[in-house]
Protein backbone atom coordinates (compact mmCIF):
# COMPACT_ATOMS: atom_id res chain seq x y z
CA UNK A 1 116.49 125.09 100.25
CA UNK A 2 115.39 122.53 98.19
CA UNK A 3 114.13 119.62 99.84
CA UNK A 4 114.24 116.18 98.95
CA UNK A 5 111.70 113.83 99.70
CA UNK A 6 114.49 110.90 100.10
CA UNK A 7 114.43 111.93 103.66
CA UNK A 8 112.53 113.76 106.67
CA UNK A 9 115.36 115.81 106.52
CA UNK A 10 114.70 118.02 103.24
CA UNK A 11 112.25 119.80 102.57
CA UNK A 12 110.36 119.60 98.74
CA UNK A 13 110.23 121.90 95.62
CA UNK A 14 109.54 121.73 92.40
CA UNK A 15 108.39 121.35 88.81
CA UNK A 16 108.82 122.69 85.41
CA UNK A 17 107.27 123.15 82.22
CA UNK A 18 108.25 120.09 80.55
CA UNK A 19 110.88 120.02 77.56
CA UNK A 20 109.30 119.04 74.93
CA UNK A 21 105.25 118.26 75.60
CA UNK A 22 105.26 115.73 71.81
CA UNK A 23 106.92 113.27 74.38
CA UNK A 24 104.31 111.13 75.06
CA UNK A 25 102.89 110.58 78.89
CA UNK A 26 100.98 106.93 79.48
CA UNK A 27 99.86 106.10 82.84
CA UNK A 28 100.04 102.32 83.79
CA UNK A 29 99.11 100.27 86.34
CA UNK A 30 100.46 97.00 87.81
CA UNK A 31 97.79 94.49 88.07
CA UNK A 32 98.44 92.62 91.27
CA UNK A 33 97.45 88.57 91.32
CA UNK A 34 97.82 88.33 94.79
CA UNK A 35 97.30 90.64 98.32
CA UNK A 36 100.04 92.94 99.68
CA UNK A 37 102.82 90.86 101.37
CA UNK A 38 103.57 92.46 104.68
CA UNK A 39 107.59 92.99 106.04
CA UNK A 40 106.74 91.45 109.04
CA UNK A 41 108.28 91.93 112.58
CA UNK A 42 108.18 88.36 112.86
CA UNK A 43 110.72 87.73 109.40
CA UNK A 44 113.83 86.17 110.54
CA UNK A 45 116.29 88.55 110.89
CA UNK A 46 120.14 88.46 108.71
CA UNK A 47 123.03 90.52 110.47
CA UNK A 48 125.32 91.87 108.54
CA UNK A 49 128.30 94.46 110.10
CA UNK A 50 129.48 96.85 108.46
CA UNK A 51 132.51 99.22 108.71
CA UNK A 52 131.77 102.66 108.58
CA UNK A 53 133.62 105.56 106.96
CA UNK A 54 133.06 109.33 106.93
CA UNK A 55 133.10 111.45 103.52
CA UNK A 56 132.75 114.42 103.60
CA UNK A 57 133.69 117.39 100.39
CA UNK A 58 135.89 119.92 102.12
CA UNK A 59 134.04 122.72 99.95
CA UNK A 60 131.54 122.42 102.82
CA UNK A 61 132.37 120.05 105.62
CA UNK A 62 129.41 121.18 107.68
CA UNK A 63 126.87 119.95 105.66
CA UNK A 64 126.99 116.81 103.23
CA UNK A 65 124.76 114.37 102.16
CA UNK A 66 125.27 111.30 99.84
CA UNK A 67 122.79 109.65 98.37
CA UNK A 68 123.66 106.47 95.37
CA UNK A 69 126.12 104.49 94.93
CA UNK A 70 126.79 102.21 91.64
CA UNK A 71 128.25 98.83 91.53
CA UNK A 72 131.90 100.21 91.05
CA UNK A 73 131.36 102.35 94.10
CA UNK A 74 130.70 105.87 92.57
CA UNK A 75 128.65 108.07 94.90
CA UNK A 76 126.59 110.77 94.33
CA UNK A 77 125.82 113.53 96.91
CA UNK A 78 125.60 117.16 97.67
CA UNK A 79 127.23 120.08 100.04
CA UNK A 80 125.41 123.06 101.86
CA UNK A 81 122.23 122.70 103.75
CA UNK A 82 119.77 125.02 101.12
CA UNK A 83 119.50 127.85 103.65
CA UNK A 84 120.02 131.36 101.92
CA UNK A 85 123.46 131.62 101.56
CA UNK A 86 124.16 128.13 101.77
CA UNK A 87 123.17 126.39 98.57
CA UNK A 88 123.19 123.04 97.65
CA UNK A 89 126.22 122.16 95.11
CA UNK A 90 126.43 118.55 93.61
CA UNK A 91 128.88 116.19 92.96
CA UNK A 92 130.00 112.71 92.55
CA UNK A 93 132.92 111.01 94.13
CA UNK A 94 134.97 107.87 92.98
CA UNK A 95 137.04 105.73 95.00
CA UNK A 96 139.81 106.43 97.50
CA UNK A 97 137.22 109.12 98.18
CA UNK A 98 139.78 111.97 99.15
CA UNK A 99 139.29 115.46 97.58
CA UNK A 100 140.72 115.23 95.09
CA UNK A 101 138.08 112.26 93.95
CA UNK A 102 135.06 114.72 93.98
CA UNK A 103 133.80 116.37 91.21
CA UNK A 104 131.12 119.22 90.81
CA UNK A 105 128.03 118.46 88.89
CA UNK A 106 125.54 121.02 89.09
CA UNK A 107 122.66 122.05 86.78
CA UNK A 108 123.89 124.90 84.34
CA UNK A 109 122.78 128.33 85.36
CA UNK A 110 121.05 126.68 88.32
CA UNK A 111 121.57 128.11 92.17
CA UNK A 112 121.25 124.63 93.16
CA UNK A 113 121.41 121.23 91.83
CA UNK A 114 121.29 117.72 94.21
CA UNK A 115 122.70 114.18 92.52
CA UNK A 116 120.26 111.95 93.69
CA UNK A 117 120.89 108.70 91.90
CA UNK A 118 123.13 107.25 89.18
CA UNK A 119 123.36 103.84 87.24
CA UNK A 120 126.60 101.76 85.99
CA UNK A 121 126.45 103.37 82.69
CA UNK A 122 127.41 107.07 82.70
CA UNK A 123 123.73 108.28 83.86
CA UNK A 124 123.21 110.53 87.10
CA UNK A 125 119.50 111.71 88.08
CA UNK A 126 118.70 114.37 90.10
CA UNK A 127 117.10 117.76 90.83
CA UNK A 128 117.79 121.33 90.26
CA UNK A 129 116.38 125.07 91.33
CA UNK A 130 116.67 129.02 89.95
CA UNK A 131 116.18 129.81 93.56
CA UNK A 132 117.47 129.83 96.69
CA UNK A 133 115.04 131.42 99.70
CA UNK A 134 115.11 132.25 102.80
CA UNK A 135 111.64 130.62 103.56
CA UNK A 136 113.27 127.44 101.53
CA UNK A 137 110.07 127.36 99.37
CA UNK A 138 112.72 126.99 96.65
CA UNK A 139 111.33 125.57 92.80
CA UNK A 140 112.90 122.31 91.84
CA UNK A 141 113.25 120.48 87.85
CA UNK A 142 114.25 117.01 87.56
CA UNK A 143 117.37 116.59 85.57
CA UNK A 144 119.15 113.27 84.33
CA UNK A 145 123.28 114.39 82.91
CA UNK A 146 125.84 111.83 80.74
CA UNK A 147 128.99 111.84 82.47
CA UNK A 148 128.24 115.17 84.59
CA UNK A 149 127.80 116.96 80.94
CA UNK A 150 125.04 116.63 78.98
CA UNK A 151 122.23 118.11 81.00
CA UNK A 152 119.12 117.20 80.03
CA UNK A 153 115.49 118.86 81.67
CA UNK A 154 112.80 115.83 83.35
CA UNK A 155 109.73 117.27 84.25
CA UNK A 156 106.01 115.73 84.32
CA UNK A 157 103.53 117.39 81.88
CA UNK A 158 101.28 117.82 84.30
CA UNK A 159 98.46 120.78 83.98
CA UNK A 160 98.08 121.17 87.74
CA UNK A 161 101.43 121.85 88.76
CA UNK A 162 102.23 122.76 92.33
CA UNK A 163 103.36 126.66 92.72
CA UNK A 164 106.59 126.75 92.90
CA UNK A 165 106.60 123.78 90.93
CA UNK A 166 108.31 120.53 92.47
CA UNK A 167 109.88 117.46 89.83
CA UNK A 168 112.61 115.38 91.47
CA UNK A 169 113.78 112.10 89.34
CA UNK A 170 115.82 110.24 92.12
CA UNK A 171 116.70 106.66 91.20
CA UNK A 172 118.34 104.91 87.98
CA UNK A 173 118.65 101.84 86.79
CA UNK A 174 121.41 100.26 84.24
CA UNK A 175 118.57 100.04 81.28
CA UNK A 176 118.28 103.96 81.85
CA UNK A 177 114.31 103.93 83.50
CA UNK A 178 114.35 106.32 86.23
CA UNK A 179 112.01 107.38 88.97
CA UNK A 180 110.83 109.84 90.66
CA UNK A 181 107.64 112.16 91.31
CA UNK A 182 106.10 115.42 91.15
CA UNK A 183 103.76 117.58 93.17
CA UNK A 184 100.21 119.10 92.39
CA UNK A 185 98.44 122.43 93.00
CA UNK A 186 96.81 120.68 96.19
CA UNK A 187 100.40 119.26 97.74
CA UNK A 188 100.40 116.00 96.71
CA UNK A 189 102.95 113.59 95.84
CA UNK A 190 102.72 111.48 92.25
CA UNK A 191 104.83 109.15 91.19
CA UNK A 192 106.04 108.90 87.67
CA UNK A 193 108.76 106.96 85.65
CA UNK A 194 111.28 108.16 82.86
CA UNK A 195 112.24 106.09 79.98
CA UNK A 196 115.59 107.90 79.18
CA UNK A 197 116.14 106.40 75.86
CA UNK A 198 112.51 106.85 74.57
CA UNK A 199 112.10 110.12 76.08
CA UNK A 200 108.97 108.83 77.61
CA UNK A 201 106.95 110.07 81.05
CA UNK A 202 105.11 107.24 82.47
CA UNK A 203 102.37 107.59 84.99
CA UNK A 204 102.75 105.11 88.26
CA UNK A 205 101.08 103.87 90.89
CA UNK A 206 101.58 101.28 93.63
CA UNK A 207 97.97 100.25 94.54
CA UNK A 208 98.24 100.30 97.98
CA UNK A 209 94.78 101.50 99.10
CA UNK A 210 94.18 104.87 101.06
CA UNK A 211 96.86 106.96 100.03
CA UNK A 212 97.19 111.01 99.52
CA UNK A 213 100.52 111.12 97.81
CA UNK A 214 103.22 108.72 96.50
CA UNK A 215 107.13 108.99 96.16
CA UNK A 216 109.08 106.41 93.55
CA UNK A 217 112.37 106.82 94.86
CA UNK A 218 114.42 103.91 93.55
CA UNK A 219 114.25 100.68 90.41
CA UNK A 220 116.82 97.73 90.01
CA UNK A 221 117.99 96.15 86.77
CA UNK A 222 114.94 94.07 87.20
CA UNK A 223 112.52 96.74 87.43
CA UNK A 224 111.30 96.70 90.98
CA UNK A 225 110.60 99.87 92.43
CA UNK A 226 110.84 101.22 95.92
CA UNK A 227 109.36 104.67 97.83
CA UNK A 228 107.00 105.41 100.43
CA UNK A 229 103.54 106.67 100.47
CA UNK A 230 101.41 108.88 103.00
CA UNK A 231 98.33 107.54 104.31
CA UNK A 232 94.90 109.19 104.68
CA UNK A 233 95.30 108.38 108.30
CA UNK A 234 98.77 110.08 108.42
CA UNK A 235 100.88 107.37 108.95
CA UNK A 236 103.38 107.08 105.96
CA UNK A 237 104.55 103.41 105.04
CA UNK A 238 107.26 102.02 102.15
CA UNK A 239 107.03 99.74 99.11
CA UNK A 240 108.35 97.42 97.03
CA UNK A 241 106.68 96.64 93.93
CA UNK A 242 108.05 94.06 91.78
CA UNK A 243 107.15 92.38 88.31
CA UNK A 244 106.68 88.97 89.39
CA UNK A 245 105.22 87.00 92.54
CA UNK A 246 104.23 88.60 94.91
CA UNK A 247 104.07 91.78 93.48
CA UNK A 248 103.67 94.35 96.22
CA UNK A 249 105.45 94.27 99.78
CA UNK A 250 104.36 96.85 102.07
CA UNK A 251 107.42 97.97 104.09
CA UNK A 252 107.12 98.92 107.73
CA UNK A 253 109.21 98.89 110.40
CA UNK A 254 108.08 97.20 113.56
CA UNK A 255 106.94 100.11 115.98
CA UNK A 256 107.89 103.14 113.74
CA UNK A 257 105.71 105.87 113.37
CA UNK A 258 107.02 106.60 109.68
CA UNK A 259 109.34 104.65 107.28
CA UNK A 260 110.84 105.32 103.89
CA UNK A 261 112.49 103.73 101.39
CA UNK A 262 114.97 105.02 99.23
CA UNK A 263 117.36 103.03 97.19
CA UNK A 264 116.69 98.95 96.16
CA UNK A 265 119.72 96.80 94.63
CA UNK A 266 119.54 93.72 92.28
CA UNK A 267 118.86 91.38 95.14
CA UNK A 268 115.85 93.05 96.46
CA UNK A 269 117.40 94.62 99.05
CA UNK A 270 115.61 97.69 100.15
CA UNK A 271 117.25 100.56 102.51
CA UNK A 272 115.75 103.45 104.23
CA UNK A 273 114.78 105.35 107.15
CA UNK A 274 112.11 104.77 110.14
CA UNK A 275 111.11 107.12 112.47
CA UNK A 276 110.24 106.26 116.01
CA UNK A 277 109.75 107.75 119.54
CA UNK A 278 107.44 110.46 120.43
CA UNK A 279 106.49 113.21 117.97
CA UNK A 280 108.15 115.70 120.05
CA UNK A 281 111.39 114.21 119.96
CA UNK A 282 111.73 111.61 116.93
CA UNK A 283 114.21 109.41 116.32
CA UNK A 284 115.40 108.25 112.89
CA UNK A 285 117.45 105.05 112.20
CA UNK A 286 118.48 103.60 109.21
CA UNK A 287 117.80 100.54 108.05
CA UNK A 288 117.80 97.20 105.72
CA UNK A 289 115.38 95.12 104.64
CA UNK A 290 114.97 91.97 102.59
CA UNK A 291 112.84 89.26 102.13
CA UNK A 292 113.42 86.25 104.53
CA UNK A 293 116.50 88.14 106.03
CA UNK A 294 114.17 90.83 107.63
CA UNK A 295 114.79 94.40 109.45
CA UNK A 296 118.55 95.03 110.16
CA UNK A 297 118.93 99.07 111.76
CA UNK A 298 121.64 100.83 110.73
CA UNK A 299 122.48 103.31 113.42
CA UNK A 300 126.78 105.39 112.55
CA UNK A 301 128.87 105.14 115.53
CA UNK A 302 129.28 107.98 117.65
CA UNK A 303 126.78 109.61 115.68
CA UNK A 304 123.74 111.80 117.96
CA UNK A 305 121.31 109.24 118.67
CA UNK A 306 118.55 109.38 116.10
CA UNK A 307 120.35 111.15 113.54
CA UNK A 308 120.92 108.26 110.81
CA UNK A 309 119.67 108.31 107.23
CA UNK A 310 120.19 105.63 104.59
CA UNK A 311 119.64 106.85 100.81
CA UNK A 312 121.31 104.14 98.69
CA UNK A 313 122.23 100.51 98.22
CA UNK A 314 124.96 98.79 95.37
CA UNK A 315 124.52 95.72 94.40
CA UNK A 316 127.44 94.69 96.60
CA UNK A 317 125.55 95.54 100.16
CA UNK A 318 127.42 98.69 100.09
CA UNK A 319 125.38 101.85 101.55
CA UNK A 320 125.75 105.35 101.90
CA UNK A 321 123.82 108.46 103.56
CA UNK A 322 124.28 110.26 106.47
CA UNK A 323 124.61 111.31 109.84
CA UNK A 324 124.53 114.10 112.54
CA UNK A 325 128.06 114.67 114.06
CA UNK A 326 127.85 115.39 117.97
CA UNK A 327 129.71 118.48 116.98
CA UNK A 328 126.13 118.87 114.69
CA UNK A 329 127.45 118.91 111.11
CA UNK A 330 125.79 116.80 109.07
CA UNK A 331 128.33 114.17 107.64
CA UNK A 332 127.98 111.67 104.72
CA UNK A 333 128.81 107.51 104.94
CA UNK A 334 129.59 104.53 103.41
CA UNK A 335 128.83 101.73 105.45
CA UNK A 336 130.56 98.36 103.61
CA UNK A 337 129.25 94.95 104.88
């Protein structure tokens, strides 16, 4: 199916004709004082250890993915792997996390519908789709709900939408700004962000040099953002791009051959995935990253080696995403430090 861009795992789709085009779109751009900090290999590395826990929805317990947490622990994820036949169904899950704590949130009248991200205040971001292929070239519509009700239709008013179009809004923060990006009739990746209360689209751009798309995929209280961006030479590298000194850290695993950020807490903690090995057998890892604490990987036990993705960070440390069971289901986490 639909694809999300949070991870090498997904694959991408969609965009739609936005809601209402009076909403104004502005594009701005942060002026940056200083050069691009690097993460560097060098930065002392913090360990933290975590204990792990598997969550998985038994709608579907061959196939789940989760992908924010808030501050009081509320996740948001999605069952069934978007093959035809096997859509993907949303939901959000509250603490003890049995079965009984999961409930559905998907798009109305949609085939599919992903929770991507969600705030402390009753807001959950994600995407949607009317389709559900077997070539997984599926359409996909941003979305942002109140409370799983409320449904509400995020889409760039772009004029050169990719076909099938692809919108995805996939982080939140608590003042209601949330992220995400959209895809053009030649492929590429733009990030945009969405004031929810003004009803406002928002044109972004990271200024790192070179670059042939770029994915917003996550904003703090503060307003720092996170994603990743492909370069012209193919390699694809993260971000963090903050409103004060220094303004832009370019995120990159030392020896990875790809690494993306997805989710960014109050503290400037930023968590992803990095890709490594040869290109005929990668590996991915999750990971941590701060700076002055450094690169921490995050790698579930007893999971198939190189099968570990990290979506989303609380402001407590806590982190969830997923994994590749040896029995090859994928499984959702919540690693706790």
């Amino acid at each position: 199916m639909m694809s999300h861009p949070r991870t090498l795992a997904r694959r991408s789709a969609g965009l739609l004709s936005v809601t209402a085009l009076a909403t104004s779109a502005v594009t701005v751009s942060l002026a940056l004082a200083t050069a691009p900090a690097q993460a560097s290999p060098s930065a002392p590395a913090h360990v933290s250890y975590y204990s792990f826990k598997e969550i998985n929805n038994q709608n579907d317990p061959t196939f789940n993915q989760l992908l924010g947490i808030n501050d009081s622990g509320k996740i948001a994820g999605y069952f069934g792997s978007g093959a035809q036949g096997h859509p993907n169904k949303g939901y959000t899950l509250t603490s003890p996390y049995r079965q009984v704590n999961f409930r559905n949130q998907n798009f109305p009248g949609s085939k599919q519908t992903q929770v991507t991200g969600l705030n402390n205040k009753g807001i959950q971001v994600g995407f949607w789709s009317t389709m559900n292929k077997k070539n997984l070239s599926d359409n996909n519509f941003g979305y942002y709900s109140i409370n799983g009700t409320h449904f509400h239709k995020v889409n760039f008013p772009t004029s050169h939408p990719a076909s099938p179009p692809v919108d995805q809004l996939l982080g939140v923060n608590d003042s209601g700004m949330a992220v995400g990006f959209y895809v053009d009739s030649n492929g590429s990746s733009h990030a945009y962000l969405y004031d929810i209360p003004a009803h406002r689209y928002i044109g972004w751009t990271s200024h790192i040099r070179n670059v042939t798309s770029t994915t917003a995929t996550g904003i703090n209280d503060e307003g720092s953002i996170c994603g990743f961006v492909a370069l012209k030479n193919g390699d694809t590298e993260s971000f963090l791009v903050r409103k004060t000194s220094p303004h832009l850290y370019v995120i990159k695993y030392p020896g990875a051959s790809a690494t993306q950020a997805f989710g960014v807490n109050k503290y400037g903690e930023v968590v992803g995935t990095y890709t490594s090995g040869p290109s005929s057998a990668p590996l991915t890892f999750g990971f941590t990253w701060s700076h002055g604490r450094g690169f921490q990987k995050i790698n579930y036990p007893g999971s198939m080696n190189g099968t570990t993705f990290v979506n989303g960070v609380n402001d407590n440390g806590d982190l969830v995403g997923f994994f590749t069971g040896l029995g090859g289901n994928t499984n959702g986490f919540l690693a706790r430090p």
